[in-house]
Protein backbone atom coordinates (compact mmCIF):
# COMPACT_ATOMS: atom_id res chain seq x y z
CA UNK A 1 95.74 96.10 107.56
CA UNK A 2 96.51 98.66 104.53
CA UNK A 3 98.45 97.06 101.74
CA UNK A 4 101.37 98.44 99.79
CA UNK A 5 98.97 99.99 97.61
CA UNK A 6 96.67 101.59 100.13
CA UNK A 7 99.88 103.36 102.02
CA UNK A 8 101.52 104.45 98.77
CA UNK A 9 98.34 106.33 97.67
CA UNK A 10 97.51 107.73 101.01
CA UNK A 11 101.36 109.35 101.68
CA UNK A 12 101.12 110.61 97.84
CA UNK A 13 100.51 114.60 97.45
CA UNK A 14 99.04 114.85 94.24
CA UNK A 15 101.46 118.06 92.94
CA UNK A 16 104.65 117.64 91.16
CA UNK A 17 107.01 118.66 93.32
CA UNK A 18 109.97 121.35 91.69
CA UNK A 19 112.95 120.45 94.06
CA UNK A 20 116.34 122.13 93.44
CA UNK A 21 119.25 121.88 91.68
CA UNK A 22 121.58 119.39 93.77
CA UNK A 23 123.68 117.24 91.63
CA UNK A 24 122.75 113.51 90.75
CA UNK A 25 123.34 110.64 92.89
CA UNK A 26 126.28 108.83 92.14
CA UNK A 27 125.02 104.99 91.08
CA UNK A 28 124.41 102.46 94.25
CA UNK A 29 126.29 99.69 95.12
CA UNK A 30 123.16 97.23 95.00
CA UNK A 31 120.81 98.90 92.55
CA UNK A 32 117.20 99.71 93.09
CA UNK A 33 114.66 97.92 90.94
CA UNK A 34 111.32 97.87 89.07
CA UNK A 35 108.78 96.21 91.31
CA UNK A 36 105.44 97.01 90.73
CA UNK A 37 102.45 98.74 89.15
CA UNK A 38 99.18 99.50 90.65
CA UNK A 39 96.48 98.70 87.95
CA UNK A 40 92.78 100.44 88.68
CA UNK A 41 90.35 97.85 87.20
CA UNK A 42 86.31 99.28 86.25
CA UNK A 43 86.36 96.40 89.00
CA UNK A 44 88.03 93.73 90.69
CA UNK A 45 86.59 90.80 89.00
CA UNK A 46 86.33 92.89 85.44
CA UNK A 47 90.17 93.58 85.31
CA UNK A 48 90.99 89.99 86.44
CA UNK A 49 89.19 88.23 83.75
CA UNK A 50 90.92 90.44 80.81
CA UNK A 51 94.19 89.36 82.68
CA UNK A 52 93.23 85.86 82.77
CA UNK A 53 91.01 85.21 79.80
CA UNK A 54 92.48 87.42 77.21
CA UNK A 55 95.83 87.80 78.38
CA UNK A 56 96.27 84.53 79.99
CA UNK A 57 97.92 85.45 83.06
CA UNK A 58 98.00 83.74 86.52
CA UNK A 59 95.87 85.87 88.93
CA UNK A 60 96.02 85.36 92.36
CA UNK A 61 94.13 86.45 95.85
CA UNK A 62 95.01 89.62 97.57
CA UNK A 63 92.81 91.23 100.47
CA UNK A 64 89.83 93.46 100.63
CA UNK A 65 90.53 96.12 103.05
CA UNK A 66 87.71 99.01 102.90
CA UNK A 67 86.16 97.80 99.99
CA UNK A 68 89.07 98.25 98.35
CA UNK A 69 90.05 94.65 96.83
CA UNK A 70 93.42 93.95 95.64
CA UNK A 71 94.93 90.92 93.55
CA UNK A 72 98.21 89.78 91.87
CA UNK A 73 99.93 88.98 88.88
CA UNK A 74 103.40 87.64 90.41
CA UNK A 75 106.89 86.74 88.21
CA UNK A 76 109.73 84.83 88.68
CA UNK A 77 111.72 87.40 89.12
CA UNK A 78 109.61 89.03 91.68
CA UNK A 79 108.16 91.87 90.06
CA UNK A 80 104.47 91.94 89.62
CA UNK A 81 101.40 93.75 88.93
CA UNK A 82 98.63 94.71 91.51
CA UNK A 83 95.30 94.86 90.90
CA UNK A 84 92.76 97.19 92.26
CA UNK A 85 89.23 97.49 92.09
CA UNK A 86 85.98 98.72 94.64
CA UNK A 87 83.87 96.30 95.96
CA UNK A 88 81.18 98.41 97.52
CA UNK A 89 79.82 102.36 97.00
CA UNK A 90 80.68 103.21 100.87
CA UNK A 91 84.51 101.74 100.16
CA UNK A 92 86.73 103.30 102.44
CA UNK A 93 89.82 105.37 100.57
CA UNK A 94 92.49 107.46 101.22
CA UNK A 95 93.01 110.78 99.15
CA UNK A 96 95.36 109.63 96.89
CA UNK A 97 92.87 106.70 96.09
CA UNK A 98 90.46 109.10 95.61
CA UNK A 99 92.46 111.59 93.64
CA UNK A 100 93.43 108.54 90.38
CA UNK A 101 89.60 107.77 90.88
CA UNK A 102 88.61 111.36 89.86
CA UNK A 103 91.41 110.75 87.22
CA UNK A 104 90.41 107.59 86.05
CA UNK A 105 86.26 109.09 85.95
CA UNK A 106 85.32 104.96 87.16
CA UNK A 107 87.70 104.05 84.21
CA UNK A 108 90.65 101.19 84.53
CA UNK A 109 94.34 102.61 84.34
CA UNK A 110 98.00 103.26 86.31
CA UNK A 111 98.72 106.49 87.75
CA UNK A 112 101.29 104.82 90.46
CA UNK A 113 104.55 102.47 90.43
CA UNK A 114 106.50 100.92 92.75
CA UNK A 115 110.64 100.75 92.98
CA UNK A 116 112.23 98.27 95.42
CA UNK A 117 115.19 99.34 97.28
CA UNK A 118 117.60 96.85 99.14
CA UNK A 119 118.39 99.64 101.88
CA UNK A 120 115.06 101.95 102.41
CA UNK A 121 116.25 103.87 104.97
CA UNK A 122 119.23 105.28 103.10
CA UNK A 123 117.50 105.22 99.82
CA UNK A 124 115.53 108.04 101.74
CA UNK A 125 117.98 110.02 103.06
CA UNK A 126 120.01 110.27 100.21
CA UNK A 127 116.57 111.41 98.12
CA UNK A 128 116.14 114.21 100.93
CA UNK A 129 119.38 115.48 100.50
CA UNK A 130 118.86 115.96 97.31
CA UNK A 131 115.72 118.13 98.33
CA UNK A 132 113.10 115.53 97.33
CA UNK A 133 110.33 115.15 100.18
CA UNK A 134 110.08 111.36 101.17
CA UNK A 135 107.38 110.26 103.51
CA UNK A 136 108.77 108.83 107.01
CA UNK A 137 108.72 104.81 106.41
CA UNK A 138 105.67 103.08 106.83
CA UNK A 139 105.19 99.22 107.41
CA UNK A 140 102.58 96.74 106.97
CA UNK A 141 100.76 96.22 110.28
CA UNK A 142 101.83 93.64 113.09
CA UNK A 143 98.87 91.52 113.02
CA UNK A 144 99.23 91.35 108.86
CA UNK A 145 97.86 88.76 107.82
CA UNK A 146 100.30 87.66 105.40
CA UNK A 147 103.43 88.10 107.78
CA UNK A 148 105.03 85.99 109.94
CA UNK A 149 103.42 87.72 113.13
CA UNK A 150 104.01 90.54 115.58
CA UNK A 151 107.77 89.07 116.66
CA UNK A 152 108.94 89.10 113.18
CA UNK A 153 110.19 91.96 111.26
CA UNK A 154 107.04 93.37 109.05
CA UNK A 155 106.58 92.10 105.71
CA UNK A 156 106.78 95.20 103.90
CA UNK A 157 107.68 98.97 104.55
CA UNK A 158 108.08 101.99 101.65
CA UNK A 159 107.88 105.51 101.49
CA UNK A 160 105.94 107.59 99.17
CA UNK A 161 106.28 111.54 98.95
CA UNK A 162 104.95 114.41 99.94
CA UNK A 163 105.26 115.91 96.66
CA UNK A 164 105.70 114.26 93.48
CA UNK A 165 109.27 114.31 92.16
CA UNK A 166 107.51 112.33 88.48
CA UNK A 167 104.51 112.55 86.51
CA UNK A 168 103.38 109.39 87.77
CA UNK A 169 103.28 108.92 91.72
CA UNK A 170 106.65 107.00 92.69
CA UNK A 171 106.97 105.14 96.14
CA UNK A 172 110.32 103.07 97.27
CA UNK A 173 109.68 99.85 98.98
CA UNK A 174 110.91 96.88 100.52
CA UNK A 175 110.36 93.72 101.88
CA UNK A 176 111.14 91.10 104.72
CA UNK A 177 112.19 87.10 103.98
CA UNK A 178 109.64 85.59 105.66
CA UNK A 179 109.94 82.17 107.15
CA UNK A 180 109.51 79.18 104.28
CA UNK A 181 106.51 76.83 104.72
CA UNK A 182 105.28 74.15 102.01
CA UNK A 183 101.96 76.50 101.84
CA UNK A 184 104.38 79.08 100.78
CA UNK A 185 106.50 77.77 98.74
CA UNK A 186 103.29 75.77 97.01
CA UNK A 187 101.50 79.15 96.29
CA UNK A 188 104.59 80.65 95.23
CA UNK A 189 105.30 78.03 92.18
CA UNK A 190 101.76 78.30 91.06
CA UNK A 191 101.18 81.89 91.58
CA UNK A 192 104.19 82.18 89.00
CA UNK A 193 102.95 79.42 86.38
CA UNK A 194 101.09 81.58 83.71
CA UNK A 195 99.50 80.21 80.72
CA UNK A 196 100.90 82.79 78.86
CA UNK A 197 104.52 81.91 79.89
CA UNK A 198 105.18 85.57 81.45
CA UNK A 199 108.67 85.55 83.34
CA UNK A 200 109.58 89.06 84.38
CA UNK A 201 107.98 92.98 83.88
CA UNK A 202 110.92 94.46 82.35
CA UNK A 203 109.31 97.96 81.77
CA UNK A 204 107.85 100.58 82.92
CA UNK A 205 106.55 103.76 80.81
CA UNK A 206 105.84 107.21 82.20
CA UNK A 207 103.76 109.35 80.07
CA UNK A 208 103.95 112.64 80.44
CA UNK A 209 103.41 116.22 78.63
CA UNK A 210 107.44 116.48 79.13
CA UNK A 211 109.42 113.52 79.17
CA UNK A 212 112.69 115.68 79.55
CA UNK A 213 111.55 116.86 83.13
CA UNK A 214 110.99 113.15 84.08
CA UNK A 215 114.35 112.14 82.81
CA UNK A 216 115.89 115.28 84.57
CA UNK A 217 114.39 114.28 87.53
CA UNK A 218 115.29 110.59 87.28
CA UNK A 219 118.51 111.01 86.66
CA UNK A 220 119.06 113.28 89.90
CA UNK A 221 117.18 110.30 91.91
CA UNK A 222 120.79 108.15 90.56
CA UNK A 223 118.93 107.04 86.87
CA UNK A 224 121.03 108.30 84.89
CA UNK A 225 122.69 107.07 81.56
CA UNK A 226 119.27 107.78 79.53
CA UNK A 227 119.18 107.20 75.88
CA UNK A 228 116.47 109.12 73.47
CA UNK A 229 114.11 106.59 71.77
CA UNK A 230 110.91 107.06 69.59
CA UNK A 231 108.25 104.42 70.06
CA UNK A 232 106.72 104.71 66.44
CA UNK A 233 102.81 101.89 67.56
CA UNK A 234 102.56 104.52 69.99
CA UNK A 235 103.70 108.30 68.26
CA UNK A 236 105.63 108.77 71.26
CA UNK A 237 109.29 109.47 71.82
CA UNK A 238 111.34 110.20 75.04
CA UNK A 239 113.86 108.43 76.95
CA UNK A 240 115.17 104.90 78.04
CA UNK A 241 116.28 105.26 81.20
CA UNK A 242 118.01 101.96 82.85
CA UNK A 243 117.09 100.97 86.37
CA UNK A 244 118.70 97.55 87.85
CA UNK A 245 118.72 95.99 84.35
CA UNK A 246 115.76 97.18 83.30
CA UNK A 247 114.27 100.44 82.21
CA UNK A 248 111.73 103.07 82.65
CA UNK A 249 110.28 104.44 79.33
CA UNK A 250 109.79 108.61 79.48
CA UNK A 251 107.40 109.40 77.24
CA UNK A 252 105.70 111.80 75.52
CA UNK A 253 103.47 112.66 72.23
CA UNK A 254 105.03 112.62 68.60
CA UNK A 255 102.04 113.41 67.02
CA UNK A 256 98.65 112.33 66.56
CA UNK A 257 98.15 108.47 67.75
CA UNK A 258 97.93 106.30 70.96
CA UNK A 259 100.19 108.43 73.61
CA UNK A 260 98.65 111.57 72.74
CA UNK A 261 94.55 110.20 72.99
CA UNK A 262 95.81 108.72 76.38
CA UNK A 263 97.55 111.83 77.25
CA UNK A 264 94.44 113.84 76.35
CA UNK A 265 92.17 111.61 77.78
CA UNK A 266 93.54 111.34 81.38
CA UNK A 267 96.44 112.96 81.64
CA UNK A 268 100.08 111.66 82.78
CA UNK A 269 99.93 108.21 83.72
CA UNK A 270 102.06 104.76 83.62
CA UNK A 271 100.60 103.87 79.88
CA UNK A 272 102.24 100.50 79.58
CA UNK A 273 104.16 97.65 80.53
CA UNK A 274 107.25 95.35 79.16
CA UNK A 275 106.52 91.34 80.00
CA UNK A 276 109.37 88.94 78.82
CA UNK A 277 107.61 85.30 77.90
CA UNK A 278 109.36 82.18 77.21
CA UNK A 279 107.93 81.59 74.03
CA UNK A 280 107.03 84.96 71.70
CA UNK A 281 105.03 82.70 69.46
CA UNK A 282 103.05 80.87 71.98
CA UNK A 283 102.18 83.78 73.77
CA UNK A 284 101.00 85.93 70.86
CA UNK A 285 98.64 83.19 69.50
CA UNK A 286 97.23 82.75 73.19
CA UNK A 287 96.60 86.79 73.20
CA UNK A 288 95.45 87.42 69.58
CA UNK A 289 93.08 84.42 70.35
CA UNK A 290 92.05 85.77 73.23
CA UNK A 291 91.08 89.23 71.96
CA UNK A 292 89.91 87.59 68.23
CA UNK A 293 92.62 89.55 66.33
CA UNK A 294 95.70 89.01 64.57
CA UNK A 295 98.75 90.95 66.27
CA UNK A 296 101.92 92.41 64.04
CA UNK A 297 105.68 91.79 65.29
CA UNK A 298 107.79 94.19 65.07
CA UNK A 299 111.57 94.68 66.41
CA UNK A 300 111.55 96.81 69.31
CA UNK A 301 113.79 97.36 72.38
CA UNK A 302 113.92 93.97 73.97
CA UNK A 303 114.24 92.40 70.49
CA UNK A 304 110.97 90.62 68.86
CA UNK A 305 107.46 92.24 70.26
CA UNK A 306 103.93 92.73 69.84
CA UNK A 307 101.69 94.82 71.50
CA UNK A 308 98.36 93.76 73.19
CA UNK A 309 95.29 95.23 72.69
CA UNK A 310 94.56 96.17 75.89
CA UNK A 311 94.22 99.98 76.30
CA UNK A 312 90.52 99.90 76.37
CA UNK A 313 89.88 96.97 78.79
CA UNK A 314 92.79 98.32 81.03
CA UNK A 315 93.52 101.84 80.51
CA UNK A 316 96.97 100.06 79.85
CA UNK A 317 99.57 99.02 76.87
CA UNK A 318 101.20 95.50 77.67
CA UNK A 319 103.83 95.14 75.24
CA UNK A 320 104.96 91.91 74.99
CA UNK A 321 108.74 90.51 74.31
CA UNK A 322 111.13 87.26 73.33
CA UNK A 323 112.76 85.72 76.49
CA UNK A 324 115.07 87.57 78.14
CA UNK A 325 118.11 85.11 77.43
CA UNK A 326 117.26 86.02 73.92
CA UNK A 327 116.71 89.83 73.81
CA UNK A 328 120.22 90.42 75.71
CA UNK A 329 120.41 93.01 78.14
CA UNK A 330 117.52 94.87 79.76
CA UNK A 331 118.99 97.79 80.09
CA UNK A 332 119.12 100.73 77.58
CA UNK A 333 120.69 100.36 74.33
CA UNK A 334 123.10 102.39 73.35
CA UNK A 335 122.03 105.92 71.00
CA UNK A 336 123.29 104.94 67.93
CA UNK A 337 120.91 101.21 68.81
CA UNK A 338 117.72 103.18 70.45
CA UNK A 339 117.31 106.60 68.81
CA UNK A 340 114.01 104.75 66.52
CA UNK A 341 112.05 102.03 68.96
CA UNK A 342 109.35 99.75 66.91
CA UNK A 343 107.81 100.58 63.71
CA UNK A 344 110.12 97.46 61.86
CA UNK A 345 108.11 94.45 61.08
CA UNK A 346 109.67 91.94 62.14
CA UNK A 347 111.57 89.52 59.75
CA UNK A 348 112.57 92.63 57.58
């Protein structure tokens, strides 16, 4: 069996693709929406004790396919972060795994994300005719595992592309209801329970040497309605772009700092995450504890934030938000709202 992540990579071509000049998609009628990031740790166990001990995140099981492990950090809301990390020297990988690993140089980071779409098969047809190069579908394997068994439809299928139409690689994916046990419904409630009181990833951000390509390209995908922002902890401006209720940060350097080290470092690549917790406070004393710091508020797109330490354990920003009752919307604010992101202490 090849997970999500294993199939995404493989059907990835690691060039950006320049499709043509077809018009944007007009919006959906049921949106896609941000699903998940695949997180290279040094190794398995290494990246899944910074989530757990430092960040205090729920972490739980995945499989180990080719030496190739893979874990979870699941939300309420169903989006989620995968973890991967290789278990043995002779580990078994496709050549978009090994493509991030010369990337990476052995190093934790994102180079891939995940969008779920409620109809795959037309969410790929309408990309082609737009002259984008989707994959054919793929599916998880009839004997899965995790699925409800050959009879049953599989538990997941996505496409990836041929070419790149981002920075970052970009797959679509899906998945099946599958039939509700008490194990299930048991693992589910504590795979969501983290000591850190995480409820949803509400952001992605794409960094890139031109953030005005990605939000071209976006927008011809359906994204459209992107607002400019500057992200001042990070010298990096771009764009907000909204995607079912949440966004997608474009991104690129403003200057000397944090986006353009990363940027020089190891080139375009998913450099953070949103996470909405239910209590800012809470989860910003279990963090700063966690990495023996103290860690500055400021007022930044979803309201109240701070920003974890994490770029050197993970390769990886995790900025971290108020509830999302509290900050409002998810999407994009408007201009006039989101032309300066961060940089405001909070309480001023």
């Amino acid at each position: 069996m090849r997970s999500p992540a294993l199939l995404s990579l493989l059907f990835t071509v690691l060039a950006v693709g320049q499709p043509g000049s077809a018009a944007p998609l007009p919006p959906v009628a049921e949106p896609d929406r941000l699903d998940h990031v695949l997180l290279w740790g040094r190794s398995i166990d290494e990246v899944t004790s910074v989530m757990t001990a430092k960040l205090g995140f729920q972490v739980v099981p995945g499989r180990n396919p080719g030496g190739v492990a893979n874990r979870y950090i699941r939300m309420a809301d169903g989006s989620y972060v995968e973890l991967l990390g290789i278990t043995r020297s002779d580990a078994s990988m496709d050549p978009g795994m090994l493509a991030d690993q010369a990337s990476l140089h052995g190093s934790a980071g994102a180079r891939t994300f995940g969008l779920r779409a409620p109809d795959l098969e037309l969410r790929r047809k309408q990309l082609a005719s737009q002259g984008f190069a989707p994959t054919d579908v793929f599916s998880a394997s009839a004997d899965d595992p995790d699925g409800d068994g050959p009879a049953h439809p599989p538990r997941w299928r996505l496409f990836a592309f041929k070419r790149d139409p981002l920075s970052s690689h970009l797959f679509f994916i899906d998945y099946a209801t599958l039939a509700a046990t008490p194990g299930r419904a048991a693992a589910g409630r504590a795979a969501r329970m983290h000591p850190n009181g995480a409820q949803a990833v509400t952001g992605f951000w794409l960094l890139s040497r031109n953030a005005g390509a990605d939000r071209d390209r976006l927008a011809r995908m359906g994204f459209g309605g992107a607002t400019p922002i500057r992200f001042p902890q990070l010298a990096a401006r771009g764009y907000c772009v909204p995607v079912g209720g949440k966004r997608l940060l474009a991104l690129q350097p403003d200057g000397p700092g944090i986006a353009a080290d990363a940027l020089r470092a190891g080139g375009p690549q998913v450099l953070g995450i949103d996470v909405a917790v239910a209590d800012l406070d809470a989860a910003r004393l279990r963090i700063a504890r966690g990495y023996e710091t103290q860690l500055a508020a400021y007022r930044g797109l979803f309201g109240t934030s701070f920003l974890a330490p994490t770029r050197n354990d993970l390769g990886l920003l995790v900025e971290v938000h108020v509830p999302a009752a509290q900050a409002g919307s998810l999407a994009c604010p408007a201009a006039a709202d989101g032309a300066e992101r961060g940089g405001v202490p909070a309480g001023r």
